[in-house]
Protein backbone atom coordinates (compact mmCIF):
# COMPACT_ATOMS: atom_id res chain seq x y z
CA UNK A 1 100.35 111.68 106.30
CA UNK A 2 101.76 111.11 102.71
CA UNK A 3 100.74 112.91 100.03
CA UNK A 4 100.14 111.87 96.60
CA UNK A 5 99.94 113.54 93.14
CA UNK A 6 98.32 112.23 90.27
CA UNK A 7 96.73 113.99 87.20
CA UNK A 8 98.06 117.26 88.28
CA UNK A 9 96.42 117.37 91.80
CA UNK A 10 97.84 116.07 95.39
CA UNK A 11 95.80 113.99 97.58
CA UNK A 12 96.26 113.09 101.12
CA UNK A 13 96.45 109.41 101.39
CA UNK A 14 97.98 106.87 104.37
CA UNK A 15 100.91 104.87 104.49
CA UNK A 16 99.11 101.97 101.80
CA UNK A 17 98.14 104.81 99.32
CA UNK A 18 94.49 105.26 100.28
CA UNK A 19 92.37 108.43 100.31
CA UNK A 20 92.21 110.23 103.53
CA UNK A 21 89.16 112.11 102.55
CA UNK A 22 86.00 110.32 100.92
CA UNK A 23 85.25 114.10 99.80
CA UNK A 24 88.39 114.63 97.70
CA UNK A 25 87.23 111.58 95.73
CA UNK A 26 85.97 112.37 92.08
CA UNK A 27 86.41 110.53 88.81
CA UNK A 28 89.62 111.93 88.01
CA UNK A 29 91.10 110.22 90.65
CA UNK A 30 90.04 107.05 90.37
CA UNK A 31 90.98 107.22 86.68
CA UNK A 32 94.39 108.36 86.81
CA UNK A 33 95.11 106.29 89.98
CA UNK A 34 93.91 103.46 87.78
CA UNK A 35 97.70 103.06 86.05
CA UNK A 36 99.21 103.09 89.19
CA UNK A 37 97.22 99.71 90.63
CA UNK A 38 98.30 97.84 87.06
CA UNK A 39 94.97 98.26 85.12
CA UNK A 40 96.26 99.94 81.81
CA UNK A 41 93.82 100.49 79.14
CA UNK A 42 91.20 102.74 81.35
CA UNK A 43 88.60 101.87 83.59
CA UNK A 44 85.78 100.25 81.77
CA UNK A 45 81.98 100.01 82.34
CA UNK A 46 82.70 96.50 85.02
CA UNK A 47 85.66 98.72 86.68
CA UNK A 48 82.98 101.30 87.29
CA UNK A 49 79.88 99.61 88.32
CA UNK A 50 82.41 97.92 91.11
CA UNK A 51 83.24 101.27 92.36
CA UNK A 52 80.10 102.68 92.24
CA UNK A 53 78.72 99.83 94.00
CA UNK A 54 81.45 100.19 96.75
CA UNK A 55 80.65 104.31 97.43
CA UNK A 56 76.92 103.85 97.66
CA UNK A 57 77.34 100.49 99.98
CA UNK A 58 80.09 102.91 102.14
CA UNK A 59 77.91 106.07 102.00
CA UNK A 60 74.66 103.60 103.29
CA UNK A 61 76.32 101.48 105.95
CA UNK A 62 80.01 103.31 106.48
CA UNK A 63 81.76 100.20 105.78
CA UNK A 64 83.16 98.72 102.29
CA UNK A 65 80.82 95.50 101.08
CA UNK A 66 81.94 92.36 101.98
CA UNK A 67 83.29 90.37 99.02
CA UNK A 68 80.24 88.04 98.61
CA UNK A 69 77.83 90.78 98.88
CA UNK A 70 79.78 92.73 96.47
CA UNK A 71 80.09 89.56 93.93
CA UNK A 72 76.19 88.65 94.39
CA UNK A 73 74.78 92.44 93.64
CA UNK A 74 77.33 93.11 90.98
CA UNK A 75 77.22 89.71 89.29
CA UNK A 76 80.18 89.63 89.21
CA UNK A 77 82.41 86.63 90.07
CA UNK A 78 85.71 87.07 92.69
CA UNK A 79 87.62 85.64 89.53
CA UNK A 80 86.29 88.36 87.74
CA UNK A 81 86.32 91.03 89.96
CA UNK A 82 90.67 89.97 90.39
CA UNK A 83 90.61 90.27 86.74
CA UNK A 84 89.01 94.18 87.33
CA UNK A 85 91.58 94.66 90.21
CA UNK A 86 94.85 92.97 90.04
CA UNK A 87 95.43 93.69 93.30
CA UNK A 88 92.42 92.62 94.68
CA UNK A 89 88.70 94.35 95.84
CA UNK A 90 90.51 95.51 99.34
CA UNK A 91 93.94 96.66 98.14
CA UNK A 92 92.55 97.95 94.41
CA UNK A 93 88.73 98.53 94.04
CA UNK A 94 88.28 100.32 97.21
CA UNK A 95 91.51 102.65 96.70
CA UNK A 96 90.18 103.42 93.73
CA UNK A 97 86.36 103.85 94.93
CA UNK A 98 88.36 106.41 97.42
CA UNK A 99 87.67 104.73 100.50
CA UNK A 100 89.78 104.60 103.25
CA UNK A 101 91.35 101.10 103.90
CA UNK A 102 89.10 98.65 104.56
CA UNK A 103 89.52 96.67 108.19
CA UNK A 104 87.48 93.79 107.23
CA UNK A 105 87.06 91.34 104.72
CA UNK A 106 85.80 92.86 101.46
């Protein structure tokens, strides 16, 4: 298991950078990790109703939202939500939303 430290803390996280533990998750972390994924400038109000949306959907159904469901309850377009997350809603939302890696299509 590889660690990683960010803001000043260290976090367990896999071979692709995700969060081992759901638990460890807090603000913090997705803020700082933010920089590392390419979004510079913060995470704004979109950034965080994405993530927000992801942890509820995973703490209802134990699964991140697929990417329609995702786009449809956020509003949000996929065009958009790549603009939010360079590197996409698997690879950059749900690292950041502290979920482990996702297995199927988000």
């Amino acid at each position: 298991m590889a660690q990683l430290e960010i803001g000043g803390r260290i976090y367990e996280v896999d071979e692709d950078g995700f969060l081992q533990d759901l638990n460890k998750w807090n603000k913090d972390f997705a803020q700082d990790y933010a920089a590392l994924e390419g979004i510079g400038g913060g995470l704004t109000d979109s950034h965080w109703k994405v993530i927000d949306y992801i942890r509820d959907y995973y703490t209802r159904y134990g699964i991140a939202p697929m990417i329609r469901k995702l786009c449809k309850d956020t509003g949000l377009s996929l065009k958009q939500i790549y603009e939010l997350f360079p590197s996409g809603p698997a690879k950059g939302a749900c690292k950041l939303a502290g979920l482990s890696k996702p297995t199927g299509c988000v």
